[in-house]
PDB file of N, CA and C in Angstrom:
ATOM      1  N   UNK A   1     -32.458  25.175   8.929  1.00  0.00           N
ATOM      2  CA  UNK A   1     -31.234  24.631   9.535  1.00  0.00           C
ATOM      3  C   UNK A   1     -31.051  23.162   9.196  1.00  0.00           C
ATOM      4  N   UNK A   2     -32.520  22.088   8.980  1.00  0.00           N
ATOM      5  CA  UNK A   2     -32.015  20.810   8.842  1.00  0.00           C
ATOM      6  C   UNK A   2     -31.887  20.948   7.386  1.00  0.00           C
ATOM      7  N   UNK A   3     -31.865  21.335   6.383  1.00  0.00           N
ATOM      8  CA  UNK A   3     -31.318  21.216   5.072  1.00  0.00           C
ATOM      9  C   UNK A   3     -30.041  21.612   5.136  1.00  0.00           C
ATOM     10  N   UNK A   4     -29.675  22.474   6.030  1.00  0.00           N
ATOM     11  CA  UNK A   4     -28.083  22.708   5.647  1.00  0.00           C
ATOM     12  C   UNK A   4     -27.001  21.583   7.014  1.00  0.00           C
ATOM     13  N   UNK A   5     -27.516  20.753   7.589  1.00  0.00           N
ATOM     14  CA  UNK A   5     -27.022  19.865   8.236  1.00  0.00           C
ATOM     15  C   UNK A   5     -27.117  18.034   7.247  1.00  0.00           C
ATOM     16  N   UNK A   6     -28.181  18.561   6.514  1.00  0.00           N
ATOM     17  CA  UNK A   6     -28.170  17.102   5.738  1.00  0.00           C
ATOM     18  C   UNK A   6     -27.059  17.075   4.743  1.00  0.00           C
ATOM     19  N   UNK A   7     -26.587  17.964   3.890  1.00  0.00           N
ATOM     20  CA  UNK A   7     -24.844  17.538   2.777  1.00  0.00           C
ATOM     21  C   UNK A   7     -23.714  17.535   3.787  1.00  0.00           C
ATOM     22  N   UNK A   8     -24.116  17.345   5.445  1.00  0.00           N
ATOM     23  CA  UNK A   8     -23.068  17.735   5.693  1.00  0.00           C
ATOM     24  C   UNK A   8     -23.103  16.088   6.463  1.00  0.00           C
ATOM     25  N   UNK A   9     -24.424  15.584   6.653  1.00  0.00           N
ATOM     26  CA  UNK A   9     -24.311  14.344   7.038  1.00  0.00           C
ATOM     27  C   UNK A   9     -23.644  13.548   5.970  1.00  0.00           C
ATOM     28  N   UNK A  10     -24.178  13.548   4.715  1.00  0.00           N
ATOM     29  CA  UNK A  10     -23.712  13.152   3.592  1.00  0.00           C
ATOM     30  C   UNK A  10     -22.793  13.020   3.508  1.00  0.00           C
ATOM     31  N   UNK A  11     -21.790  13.716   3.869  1.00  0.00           N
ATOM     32  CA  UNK A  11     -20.091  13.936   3.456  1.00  0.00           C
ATOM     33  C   UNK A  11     -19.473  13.304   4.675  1.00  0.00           C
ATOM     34  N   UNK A  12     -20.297  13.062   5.996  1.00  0.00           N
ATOM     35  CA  UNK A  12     -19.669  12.260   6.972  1.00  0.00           C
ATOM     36  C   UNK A  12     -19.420  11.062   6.157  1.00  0.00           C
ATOM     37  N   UNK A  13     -20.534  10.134   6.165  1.00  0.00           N
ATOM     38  CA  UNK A  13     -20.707   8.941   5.016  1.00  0.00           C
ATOM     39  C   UNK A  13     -19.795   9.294   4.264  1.00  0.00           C
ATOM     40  N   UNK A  14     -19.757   9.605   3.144  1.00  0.00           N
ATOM     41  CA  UNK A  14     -19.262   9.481   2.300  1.00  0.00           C
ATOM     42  C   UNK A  14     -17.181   9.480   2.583  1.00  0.00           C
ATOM     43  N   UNK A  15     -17.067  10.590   3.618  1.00  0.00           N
ATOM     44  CA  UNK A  15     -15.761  10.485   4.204  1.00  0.00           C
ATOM     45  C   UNK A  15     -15.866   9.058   4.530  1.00  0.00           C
ATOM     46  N   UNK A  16     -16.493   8.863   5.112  1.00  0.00           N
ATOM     47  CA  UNK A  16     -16.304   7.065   6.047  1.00  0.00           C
ATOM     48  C   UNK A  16     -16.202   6.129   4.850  1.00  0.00           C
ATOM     49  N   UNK A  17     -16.200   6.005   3.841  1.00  0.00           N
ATOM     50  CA  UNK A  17     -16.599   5.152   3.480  1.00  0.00           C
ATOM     51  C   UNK A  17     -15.264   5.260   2.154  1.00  0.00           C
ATOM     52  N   UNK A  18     -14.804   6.641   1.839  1.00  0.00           N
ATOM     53  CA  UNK A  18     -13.397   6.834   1.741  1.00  0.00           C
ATOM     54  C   UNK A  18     -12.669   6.572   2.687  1.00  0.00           C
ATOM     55  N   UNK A  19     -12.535   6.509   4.176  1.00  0.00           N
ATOM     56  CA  UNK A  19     -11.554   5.954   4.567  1.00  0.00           C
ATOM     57  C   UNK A  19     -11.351   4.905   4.700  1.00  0.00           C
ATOM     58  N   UNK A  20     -12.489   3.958   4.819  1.00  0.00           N
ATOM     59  CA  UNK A  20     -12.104   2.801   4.469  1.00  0.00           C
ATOM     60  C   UNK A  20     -12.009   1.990   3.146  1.00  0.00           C
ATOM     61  N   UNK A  21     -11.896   2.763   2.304  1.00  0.00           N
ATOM     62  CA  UNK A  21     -11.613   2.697   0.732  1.00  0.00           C
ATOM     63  C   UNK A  21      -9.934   2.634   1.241  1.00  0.00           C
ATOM     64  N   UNK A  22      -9.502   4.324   1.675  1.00  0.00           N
ATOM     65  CA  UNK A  22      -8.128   3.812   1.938  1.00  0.00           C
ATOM     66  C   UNK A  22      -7.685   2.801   2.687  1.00  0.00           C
ATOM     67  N   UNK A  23      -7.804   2.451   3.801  1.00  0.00           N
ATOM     68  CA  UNK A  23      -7.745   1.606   4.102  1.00  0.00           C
ATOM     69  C   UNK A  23      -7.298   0.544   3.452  1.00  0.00           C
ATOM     70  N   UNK A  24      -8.317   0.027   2.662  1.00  0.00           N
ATOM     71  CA  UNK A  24      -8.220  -1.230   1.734  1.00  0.00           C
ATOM     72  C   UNK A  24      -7.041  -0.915   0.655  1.00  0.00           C
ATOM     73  N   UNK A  25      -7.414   0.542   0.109  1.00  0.00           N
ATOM     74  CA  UNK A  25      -5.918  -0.015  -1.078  1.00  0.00           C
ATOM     75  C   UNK A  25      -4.710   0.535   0.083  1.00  0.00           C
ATOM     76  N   UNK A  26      -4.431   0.885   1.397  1.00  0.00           N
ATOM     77  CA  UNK A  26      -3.098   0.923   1.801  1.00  0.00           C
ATOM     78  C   UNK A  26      -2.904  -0.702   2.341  1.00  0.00           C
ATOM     79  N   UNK A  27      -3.782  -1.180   2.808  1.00  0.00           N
ATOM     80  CA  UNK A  27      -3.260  -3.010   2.656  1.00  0.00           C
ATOM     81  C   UNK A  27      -3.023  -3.719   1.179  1.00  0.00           C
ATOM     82  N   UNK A  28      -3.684  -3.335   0.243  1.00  0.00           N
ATOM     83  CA  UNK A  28      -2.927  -4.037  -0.993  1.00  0.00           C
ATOM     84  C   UNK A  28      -2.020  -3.098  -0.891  1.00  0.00           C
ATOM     85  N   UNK A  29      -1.511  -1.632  -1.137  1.00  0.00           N
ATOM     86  CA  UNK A  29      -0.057  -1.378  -1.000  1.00  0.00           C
ATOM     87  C   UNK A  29       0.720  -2.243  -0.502  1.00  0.00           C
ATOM     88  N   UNK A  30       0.626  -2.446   0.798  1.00  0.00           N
ATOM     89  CA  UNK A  30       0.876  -2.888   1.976  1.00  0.00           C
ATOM     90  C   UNK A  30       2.012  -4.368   1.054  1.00  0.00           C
ATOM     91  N   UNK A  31       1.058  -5.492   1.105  1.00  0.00           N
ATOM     92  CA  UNK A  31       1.090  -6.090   0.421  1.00  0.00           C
ATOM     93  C   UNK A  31       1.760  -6.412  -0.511  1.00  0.00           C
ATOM     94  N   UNK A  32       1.685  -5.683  -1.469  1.00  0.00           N
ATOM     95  CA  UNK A  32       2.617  -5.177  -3.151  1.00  0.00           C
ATOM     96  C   UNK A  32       4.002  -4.939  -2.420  1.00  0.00           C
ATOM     97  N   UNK A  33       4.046  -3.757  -1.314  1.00  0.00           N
ATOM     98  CA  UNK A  33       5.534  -3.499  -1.124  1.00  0.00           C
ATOM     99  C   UNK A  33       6.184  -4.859  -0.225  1.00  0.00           C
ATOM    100  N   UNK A  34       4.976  -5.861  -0.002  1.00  0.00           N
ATOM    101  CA  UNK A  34       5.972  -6.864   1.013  1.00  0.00           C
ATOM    102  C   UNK A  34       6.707  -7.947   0.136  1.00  0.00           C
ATOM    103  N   UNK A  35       5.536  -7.862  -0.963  1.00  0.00           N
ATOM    104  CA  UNK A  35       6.127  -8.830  -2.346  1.00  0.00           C
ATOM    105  C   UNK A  35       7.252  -8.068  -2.808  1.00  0.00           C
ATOM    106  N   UNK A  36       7.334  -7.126  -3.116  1.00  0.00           N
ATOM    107  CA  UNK A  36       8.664  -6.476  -4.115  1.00  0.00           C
ATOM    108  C   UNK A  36       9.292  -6.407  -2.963  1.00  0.00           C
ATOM    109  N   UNK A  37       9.437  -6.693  -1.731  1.00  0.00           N
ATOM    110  CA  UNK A  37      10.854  -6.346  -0.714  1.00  0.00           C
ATOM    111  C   UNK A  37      11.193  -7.674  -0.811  1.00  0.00           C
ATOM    112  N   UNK A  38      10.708  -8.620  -0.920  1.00  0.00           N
ATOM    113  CA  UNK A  38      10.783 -10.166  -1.010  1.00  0.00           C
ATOM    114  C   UNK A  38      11.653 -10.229  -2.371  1.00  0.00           C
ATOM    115  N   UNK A  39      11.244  -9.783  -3.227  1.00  0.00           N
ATOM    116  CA  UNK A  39      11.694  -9.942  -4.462  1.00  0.00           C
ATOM    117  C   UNK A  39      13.043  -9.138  -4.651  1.00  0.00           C
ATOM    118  N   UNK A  40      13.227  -7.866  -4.019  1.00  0.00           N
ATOM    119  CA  UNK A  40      14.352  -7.190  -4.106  1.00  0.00           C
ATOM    120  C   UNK A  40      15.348  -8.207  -3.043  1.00  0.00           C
ATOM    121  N   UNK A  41      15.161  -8.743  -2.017  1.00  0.00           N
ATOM    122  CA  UNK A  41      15.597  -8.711  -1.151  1.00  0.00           C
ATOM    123  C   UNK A  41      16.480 -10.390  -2.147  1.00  0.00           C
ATOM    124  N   UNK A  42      15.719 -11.182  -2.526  1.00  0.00           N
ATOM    125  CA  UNK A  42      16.058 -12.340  -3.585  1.00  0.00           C
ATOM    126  C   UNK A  42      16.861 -11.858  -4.487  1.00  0.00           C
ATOM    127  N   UNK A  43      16.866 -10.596  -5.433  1.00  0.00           N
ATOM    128  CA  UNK A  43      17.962 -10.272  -6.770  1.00  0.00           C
ATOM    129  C   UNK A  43      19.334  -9.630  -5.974  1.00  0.00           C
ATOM    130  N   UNK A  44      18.790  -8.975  -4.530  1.00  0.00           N
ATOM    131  CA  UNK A  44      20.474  -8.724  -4.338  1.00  0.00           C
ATOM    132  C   UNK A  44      20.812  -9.880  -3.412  1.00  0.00           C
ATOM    133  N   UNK A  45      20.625 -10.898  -3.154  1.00  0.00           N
ATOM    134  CA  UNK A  45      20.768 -12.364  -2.427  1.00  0.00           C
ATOM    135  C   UNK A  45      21.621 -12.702  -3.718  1.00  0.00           C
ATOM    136  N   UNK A  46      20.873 -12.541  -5.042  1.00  0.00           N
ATOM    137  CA  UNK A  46      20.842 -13.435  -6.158  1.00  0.00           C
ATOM    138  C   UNK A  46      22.581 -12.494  -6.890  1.00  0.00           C
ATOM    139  N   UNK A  47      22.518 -11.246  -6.631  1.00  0.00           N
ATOM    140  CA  UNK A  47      23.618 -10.282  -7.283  1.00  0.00           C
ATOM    141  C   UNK A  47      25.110 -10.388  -6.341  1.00  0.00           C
ATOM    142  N   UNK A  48      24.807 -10.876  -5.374  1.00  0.00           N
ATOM    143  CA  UNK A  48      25.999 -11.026  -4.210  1.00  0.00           C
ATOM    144  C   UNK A  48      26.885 -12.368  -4.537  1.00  0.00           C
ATOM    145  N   UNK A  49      25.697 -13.333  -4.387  1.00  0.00           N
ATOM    146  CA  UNK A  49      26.283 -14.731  -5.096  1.00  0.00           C
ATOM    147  C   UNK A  49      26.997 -14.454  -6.679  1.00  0.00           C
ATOM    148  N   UNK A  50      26.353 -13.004  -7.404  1.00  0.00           N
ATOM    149  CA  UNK A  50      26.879 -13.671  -8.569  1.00  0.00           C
ATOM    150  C   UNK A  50      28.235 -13.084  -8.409  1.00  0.00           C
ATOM    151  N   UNK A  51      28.475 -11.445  -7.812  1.00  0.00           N
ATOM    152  CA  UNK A  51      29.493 -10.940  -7.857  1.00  0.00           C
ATOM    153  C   UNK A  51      30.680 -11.745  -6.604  1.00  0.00           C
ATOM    154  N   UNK A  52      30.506 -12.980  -5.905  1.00  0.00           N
ATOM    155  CA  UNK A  52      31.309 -13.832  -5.361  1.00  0.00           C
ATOM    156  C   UNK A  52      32.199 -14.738  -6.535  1.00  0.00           C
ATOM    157  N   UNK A  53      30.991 -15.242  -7.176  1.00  0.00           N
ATOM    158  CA  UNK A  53      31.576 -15.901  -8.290  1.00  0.00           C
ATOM    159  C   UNK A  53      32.322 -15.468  -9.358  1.00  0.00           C
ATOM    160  N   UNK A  54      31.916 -13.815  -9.463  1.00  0.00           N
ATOM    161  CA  UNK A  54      32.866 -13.314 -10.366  1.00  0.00           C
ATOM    162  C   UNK A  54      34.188 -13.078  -9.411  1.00  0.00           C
ATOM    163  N   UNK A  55      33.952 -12.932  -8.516  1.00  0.00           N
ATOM    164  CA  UNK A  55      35.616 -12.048  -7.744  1.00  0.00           C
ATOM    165  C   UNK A  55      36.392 -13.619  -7.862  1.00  0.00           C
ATOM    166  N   UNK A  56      35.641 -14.975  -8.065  1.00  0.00           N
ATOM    167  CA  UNK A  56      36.287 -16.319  -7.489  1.00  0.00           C
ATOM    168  C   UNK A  56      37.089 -16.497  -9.207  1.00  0.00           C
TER     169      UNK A  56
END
């Protein structure tokens, strides 16, 4: 019985240690999407001004 409880400890670990793998890359996601909303949020700031100037 304890050999077939030890791959299963294993895979606890190893889950744990994937989730905080995710973890880490969903904060650089995280991150990445706060920069490109920043950045989108600047080209249509930047596309509004231009299409003012064209309607002017």
């Amino acid at each position: 019985m304890s050999s077939l409880s030890e791959p299963c400890r294993s895979n606890i670990v190893t889950s744990g240690s994937l989730f905080m793998i995710l973890k880490h890359v969903r904060k650089v996601l995280w991150q990445i999407c706060t920069m490109l909303t920043e950045v989108t949020d600047l080209q249509v700031f930047l596309s509004r001004n231009a299409v003012r100037s064209i309607k002017c």
